[in-house]
N, C-alpha and C. Protein backbone atom coordinates (compact mmCIF):
# COMPACT_ATOMS: atom_id res chain seq x y z
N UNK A 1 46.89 1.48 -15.70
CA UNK A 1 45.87 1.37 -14.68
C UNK A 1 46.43 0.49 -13.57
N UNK A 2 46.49 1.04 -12.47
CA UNK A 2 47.14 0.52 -11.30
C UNK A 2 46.34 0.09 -10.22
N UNK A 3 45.33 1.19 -10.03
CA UNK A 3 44.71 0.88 -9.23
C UNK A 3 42.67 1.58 -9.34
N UNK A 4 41.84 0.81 -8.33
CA UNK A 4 40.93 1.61 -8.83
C UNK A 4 40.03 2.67 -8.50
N UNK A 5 41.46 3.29 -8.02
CA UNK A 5 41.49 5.23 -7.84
C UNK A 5 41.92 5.73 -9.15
N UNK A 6 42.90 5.36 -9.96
CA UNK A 6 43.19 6.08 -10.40
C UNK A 6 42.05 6.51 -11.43
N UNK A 7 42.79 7.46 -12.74
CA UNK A 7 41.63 8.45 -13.52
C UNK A 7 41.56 7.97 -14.88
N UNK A 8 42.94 6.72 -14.66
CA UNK A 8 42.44 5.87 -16.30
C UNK A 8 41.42 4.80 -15.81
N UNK A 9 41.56 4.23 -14.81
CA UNK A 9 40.88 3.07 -14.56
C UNK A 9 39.29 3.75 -14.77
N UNK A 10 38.84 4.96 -14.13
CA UNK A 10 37.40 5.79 -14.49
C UNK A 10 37.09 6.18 -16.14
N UNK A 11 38.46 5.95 -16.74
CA UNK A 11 37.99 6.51 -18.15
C UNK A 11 37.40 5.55 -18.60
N UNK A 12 38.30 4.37 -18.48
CA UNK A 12 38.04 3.17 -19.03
C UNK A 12 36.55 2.69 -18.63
N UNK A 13 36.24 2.85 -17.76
CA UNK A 13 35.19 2.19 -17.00
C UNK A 13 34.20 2.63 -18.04
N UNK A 14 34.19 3.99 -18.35
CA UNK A 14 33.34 5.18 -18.92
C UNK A 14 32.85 4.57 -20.22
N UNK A 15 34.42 4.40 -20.78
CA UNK A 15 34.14 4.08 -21.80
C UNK A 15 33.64 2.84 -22.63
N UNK A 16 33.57 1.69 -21.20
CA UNK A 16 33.22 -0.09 -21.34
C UNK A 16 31.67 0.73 -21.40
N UNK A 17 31.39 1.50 -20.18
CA UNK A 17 29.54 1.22 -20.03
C UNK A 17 28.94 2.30 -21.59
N UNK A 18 29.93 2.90 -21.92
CA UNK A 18 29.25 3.70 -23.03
C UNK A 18 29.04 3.01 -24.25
N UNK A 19 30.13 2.18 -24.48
CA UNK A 19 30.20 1.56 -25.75
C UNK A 19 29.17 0.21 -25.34
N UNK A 20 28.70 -0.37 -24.20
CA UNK A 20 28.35 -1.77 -23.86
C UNK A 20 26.75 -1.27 -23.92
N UNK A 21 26.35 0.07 -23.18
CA UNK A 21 25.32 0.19 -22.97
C UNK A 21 24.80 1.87 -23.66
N UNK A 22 25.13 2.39 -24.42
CA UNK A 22 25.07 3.39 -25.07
C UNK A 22 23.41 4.13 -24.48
N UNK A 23 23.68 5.28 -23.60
CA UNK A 23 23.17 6.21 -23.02
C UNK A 23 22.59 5.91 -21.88
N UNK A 24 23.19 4.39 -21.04
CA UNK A 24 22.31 3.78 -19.91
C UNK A 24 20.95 3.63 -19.88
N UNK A 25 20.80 2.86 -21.06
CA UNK A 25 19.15 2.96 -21.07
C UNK A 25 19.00 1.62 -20.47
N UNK A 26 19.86 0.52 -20.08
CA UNK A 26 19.60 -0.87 -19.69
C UNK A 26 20.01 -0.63 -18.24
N UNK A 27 19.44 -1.12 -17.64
CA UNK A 27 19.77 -1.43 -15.55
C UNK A 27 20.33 -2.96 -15.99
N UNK A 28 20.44 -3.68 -16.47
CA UNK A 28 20.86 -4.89 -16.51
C UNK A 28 21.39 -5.59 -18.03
N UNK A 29 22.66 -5.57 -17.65
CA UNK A 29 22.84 -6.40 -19.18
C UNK A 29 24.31 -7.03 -19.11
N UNK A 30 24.69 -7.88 -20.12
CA UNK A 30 26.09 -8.68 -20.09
C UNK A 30 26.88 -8.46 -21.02
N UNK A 31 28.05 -8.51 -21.13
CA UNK A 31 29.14 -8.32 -21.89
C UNK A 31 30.47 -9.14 -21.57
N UNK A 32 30.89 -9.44 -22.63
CA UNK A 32 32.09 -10.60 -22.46
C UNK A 32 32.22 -11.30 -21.04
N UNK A 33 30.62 -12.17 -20.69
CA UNK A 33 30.86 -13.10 -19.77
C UNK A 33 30.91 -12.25 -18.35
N UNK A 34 30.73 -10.95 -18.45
CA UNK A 34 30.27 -10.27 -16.83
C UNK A 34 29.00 -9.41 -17.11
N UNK A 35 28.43 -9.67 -15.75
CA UNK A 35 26.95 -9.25 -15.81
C UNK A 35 27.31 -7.50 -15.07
N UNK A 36 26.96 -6.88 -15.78
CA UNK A 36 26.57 -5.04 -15.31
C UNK A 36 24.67 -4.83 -14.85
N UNK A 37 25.35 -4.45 -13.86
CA UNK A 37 24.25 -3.61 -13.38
C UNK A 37 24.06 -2.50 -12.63
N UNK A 38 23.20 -1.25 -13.01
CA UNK A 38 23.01 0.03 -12.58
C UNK A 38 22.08 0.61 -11.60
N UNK A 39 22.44 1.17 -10.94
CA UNK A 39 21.35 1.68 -9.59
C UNK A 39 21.36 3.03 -9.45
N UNK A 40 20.62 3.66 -9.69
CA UNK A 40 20.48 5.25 -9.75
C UNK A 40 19.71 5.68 -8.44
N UNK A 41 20.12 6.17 -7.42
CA UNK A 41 19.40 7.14 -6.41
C UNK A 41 19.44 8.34 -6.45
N UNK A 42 18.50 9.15 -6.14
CA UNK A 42 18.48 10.75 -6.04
C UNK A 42 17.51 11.63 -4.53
N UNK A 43 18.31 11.95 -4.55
CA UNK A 43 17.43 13.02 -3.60
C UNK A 43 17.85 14.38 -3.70
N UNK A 44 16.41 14.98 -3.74
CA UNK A 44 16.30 16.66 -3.98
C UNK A 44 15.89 17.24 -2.96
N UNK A 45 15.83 18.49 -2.41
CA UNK A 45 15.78 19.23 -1.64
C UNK A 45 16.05 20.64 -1.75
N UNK A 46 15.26 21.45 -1.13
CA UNK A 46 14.95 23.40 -2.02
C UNK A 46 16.35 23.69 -1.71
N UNK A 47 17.31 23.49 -1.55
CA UNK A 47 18.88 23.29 -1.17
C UNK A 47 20.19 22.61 -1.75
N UNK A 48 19.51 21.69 -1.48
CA UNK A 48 20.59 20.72 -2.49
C UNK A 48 20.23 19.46 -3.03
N UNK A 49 21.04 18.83 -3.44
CA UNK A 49 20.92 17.69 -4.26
C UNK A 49 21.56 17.13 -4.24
N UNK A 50 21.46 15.30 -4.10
CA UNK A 50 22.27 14.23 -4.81
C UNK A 50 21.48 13.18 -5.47
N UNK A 51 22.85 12.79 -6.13
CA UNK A 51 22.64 11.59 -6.68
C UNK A 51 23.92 10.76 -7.08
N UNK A 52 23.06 9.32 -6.83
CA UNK A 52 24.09 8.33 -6.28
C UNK A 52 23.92 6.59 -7.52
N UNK A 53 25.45 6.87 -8.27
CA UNK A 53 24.80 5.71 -9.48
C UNK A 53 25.47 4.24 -8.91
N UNK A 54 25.42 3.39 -8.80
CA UNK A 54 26.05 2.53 -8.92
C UNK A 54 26.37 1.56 -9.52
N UNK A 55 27.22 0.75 -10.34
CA UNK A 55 27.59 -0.39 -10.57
C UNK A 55 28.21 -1.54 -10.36
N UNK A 56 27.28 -2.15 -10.65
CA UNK A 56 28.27 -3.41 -9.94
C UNK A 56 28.37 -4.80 -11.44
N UNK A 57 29.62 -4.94 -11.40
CA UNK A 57 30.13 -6.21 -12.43
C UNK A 57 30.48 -7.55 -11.48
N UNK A 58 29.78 -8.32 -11.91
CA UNK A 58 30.14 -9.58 -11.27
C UNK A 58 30.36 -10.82 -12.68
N UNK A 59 31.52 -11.46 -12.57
CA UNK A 59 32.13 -12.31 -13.39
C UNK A 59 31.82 -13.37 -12.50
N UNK A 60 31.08 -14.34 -13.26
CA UNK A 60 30.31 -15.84 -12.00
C UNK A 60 31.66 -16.62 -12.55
N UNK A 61 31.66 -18.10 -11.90
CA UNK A 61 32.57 -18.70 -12.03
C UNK A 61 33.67 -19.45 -11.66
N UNK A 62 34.61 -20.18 -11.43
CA UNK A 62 35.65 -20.51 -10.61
C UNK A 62 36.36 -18.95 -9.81
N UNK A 63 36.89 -18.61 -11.12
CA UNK A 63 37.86 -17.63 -10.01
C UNK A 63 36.85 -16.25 -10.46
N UNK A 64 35.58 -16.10 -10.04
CA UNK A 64 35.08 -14.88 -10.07
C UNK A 64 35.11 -14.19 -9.13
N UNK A 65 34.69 -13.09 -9.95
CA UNK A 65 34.54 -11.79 -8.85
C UNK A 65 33.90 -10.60 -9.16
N UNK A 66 33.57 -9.70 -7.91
CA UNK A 66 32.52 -9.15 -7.85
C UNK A 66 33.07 -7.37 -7.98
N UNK A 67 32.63 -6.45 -8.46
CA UNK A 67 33.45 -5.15 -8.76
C UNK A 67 32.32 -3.84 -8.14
N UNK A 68 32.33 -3.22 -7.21
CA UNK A 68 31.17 -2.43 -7.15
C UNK A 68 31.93 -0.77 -7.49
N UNK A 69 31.06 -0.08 -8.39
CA UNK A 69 31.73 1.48 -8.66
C UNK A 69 30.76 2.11 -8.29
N UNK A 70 30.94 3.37 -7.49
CA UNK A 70 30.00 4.42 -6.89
C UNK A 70 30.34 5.92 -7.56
N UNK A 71 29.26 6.62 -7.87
CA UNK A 71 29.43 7.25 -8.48
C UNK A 71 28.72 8.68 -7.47
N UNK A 72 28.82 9.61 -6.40
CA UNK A 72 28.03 10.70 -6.25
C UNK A 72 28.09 12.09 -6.77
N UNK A 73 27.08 12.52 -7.45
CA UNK A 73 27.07 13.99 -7.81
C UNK A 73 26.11 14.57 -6.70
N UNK A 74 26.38 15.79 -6.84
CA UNK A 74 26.36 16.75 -5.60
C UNK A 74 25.96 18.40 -6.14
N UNK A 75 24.94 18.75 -6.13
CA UNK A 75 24.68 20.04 -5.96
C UNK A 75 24.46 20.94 -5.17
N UNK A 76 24.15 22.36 -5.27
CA UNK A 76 23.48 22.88 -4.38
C UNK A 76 22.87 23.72 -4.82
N UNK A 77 22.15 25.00 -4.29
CA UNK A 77 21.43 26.31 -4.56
C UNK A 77 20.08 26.31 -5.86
N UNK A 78 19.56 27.09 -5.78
CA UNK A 78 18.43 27.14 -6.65
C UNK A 78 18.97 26.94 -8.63
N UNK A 79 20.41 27.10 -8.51
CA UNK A 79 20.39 27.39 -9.76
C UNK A 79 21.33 25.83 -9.71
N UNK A 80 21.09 24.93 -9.22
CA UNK A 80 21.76 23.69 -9.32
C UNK A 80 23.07 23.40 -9.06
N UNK A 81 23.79 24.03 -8.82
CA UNK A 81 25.59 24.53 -8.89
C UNK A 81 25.84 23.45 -8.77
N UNK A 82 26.55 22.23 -9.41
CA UNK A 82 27.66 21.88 -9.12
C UNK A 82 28.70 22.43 -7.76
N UNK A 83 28.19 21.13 -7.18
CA UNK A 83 29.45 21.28 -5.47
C UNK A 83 30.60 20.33 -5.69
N UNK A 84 30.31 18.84 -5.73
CA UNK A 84 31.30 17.87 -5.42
C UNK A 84 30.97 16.57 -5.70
N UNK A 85 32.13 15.99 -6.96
CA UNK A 85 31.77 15.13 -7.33
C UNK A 85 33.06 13.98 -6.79
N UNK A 86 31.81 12.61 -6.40
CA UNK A 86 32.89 11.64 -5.73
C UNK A 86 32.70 10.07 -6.46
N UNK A 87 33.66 9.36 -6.55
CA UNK A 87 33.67 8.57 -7.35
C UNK A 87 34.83 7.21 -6.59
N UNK A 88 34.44 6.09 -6.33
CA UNK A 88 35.70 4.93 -5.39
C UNK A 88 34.88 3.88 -6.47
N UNK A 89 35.87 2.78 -6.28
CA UNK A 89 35.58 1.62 -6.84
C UNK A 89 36.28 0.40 -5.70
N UNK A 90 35.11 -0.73 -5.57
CA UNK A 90 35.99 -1.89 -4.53
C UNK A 90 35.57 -2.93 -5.46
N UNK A 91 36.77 -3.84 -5.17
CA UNK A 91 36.11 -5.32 -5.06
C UNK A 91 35.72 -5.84 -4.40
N UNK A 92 34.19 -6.39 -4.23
CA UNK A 92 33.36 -6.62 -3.22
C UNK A 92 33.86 -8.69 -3.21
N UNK A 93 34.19 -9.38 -3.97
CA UNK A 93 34.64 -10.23 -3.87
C UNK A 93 35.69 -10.68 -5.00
N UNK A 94 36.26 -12.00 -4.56
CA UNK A 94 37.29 -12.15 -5.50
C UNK A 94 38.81 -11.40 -5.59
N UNK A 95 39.31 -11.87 -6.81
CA UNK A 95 40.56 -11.50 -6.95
C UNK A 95 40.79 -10.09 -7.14
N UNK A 96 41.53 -9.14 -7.12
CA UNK A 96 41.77 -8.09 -7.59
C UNK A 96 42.47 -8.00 -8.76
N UNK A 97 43.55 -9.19 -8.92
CA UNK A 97 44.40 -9.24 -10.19
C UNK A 97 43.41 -9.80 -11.65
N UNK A 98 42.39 -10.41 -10.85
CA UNK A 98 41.23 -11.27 -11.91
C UNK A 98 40.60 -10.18 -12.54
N UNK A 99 40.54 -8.90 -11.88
CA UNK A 99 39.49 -8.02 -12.59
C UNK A 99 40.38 -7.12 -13.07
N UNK A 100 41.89 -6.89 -13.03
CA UNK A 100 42.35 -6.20 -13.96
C UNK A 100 42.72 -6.71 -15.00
N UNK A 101 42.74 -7.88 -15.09
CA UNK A 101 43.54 -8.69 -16.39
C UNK A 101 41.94 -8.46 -17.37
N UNK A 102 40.50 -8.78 -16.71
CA UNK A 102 39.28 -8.51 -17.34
C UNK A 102 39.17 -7.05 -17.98
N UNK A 103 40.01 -6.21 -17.40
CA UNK A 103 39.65 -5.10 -17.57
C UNK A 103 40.73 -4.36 -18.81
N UNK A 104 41.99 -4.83 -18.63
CA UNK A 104 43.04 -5.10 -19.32
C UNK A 104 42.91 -5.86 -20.98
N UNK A 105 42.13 -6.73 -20.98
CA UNK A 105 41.52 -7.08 -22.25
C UNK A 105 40.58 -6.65 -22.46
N UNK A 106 39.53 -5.74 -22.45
CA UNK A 106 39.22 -4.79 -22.66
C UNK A 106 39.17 -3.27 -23.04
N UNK A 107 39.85 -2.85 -22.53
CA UNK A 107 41.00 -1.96 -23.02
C UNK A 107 41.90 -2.18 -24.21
N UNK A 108 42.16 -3.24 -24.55
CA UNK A 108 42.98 -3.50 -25.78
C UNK A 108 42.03 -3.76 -26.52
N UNK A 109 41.02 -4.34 -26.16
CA UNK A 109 39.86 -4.85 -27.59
C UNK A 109 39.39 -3.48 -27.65
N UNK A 110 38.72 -2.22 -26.67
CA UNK A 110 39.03 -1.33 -27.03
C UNK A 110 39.21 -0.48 -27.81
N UNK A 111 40.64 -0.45 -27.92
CA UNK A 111 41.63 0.47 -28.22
C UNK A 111 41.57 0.07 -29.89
N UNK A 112 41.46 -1.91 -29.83
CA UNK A 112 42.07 -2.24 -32.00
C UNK A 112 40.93 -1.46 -32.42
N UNK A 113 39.49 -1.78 -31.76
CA UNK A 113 38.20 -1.72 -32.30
C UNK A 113 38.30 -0.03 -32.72
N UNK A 114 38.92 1.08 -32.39
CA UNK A 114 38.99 2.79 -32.48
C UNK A 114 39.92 2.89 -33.39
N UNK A 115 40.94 1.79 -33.73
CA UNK A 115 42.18 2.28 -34.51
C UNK A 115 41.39 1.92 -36.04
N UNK A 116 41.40 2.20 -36.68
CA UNK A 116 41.04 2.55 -37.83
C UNK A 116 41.92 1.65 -39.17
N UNK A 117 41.17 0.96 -39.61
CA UNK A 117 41.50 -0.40 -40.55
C UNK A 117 41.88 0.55 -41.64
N UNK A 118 43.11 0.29 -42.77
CA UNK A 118 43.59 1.40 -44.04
C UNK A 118 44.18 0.26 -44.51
N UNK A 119 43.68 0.09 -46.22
CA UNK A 119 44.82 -0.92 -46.75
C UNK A 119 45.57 0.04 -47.77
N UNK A 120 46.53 -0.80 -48.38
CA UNK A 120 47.68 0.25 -49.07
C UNK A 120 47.71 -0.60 -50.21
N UNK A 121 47.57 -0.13 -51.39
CA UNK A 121 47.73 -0.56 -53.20
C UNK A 121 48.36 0.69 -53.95
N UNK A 122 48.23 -0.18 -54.73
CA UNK A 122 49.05 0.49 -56.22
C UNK A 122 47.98 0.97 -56.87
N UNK A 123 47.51 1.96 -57.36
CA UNK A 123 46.77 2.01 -58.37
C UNK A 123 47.01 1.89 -59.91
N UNK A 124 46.04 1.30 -61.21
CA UNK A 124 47.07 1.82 -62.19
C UNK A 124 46.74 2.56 -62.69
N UNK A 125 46.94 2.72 -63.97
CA UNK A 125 46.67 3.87 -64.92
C UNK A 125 45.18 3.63 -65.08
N UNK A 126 44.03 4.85 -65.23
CA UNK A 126 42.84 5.08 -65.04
C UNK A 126 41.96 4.86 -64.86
N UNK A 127 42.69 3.85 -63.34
CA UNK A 127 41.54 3.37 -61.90
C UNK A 127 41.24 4.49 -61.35
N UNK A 128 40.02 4.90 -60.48
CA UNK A 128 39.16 6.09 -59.91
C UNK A 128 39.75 5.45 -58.22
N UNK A 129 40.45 6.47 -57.65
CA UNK A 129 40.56 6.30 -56.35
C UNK A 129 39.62 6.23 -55.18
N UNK A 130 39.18 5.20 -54.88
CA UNK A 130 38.34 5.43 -53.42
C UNK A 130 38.68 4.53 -52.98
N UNK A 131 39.92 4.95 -52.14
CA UNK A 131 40.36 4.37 -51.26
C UNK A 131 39.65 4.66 -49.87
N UNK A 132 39.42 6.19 -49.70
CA UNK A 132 38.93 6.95 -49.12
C UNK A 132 37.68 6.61 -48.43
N UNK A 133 36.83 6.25 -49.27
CA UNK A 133 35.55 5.29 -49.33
C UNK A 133 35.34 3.85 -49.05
N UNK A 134 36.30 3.33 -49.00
CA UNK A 134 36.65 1.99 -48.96
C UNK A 134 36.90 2.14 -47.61
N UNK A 135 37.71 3.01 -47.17
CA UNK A 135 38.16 3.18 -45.68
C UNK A 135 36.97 3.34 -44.64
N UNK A 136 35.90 3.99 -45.48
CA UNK A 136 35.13 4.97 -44.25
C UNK A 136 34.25 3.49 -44.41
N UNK A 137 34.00 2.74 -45.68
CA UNK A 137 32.75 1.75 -45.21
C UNK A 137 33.15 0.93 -44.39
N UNK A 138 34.58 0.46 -44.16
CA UNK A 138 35.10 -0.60 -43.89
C UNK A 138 35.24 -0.56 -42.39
N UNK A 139 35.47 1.04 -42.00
CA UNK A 139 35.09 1.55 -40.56
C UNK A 139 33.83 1.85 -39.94
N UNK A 140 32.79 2.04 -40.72
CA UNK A 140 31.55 2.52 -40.24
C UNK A 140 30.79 1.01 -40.18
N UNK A 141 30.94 -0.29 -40.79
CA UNK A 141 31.28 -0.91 -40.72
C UNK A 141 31.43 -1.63 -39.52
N UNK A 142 32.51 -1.55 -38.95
CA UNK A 142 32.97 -2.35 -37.77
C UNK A 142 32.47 -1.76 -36.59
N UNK A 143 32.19 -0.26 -36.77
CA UNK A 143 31.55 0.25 -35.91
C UNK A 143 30.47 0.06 -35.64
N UNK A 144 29.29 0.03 -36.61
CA UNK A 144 28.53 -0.45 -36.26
C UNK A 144 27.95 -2.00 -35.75
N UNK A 145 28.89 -2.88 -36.32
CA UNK A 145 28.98 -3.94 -35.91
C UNK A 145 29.66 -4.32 -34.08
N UNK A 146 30.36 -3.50 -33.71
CA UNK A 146 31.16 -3.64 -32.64
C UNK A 146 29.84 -3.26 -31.43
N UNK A 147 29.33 -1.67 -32.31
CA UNK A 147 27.96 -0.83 -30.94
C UNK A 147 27.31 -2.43 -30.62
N UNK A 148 26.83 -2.93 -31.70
CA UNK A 148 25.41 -4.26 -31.31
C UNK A 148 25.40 -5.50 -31.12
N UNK A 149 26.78 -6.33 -31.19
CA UNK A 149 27.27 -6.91 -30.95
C UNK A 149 27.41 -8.00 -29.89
N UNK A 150 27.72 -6.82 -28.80
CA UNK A 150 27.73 -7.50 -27.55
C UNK A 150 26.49 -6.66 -26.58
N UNK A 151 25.60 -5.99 -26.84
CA UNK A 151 24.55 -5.45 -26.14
C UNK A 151 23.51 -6.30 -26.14
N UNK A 152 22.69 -6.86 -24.60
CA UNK A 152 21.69 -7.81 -24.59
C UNK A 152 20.97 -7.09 -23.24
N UNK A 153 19.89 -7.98 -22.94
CA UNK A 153 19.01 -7.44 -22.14
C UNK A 153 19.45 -8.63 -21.32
């Protein structure tokens, strides 16, 4: 992630507000020390359509800073068509290097939290294997611990 055009920096983004806020049901909430918040506009018309989401992350603080992402979808015609979808991200204040290194540890916490915990033994003679089972609690588990974790109002 280089910059915030590119199409990892949008995955990622995707995937902080999905896992932080699972189906956008919160306009306001915090996670590791930055505050998210969502703004949904729409306008319809027998023609077309938009709608316009926004977010904005602001990290308070000495060296904070402020992150705004715009999101527009775009239709048209009676049957809704999909026209054109547009998507920029700025930093409205602050560092730029401050919010990738934020964003950067994130991405790695991430990434351990998806990789999948497996321990390795010996079994002996006519122990019942569930390892299998051991694996899935030990993941379903962290998963569920990871979804609720950091989600607040």
């Amino acid at each position: 992630m280089k910059s915030f055009a590119s199409p990892s920096f949008f995955r990622l983004l995707d995937l902080l507000l999905s896992t932080t806020n699972p189906g956008l049901k919160l306009s306001r909430w915090k996670f590791d020390g930055v505050e998210f918040e969502r703004e949904r506009h729409s306008v319809m018309g027998p023609k077309h359509g938009l709608a316009i989401e926004i977010f904005t992350l602001t990290h308070a603080g000495r060296r904070g800073w402020t992150l705004m992402v715009t999101k527009e979808y775009w239709w048209a015609g009676e049957e809704s068509k999909a026209l054109k979808n547009l998507r920029w991200a700025r930093a409205t204040s602050g560092q730029r290097g401050d919010i990738f290194s934020w964003l950067r540890t994130q991405e790695a916490a991430l990434e351990v939290a998806r990789t999948p915990r497996t321990t390795h033994r010996t079994m002996t003679a006519g122990e019942d294997d569930t390892s299998e089972d051991e694996a899935f609690d030990e993941t379903s588990a962290g998963v569920r611990a990871s979804n609720t974790a950091f989600i607040s109002d």
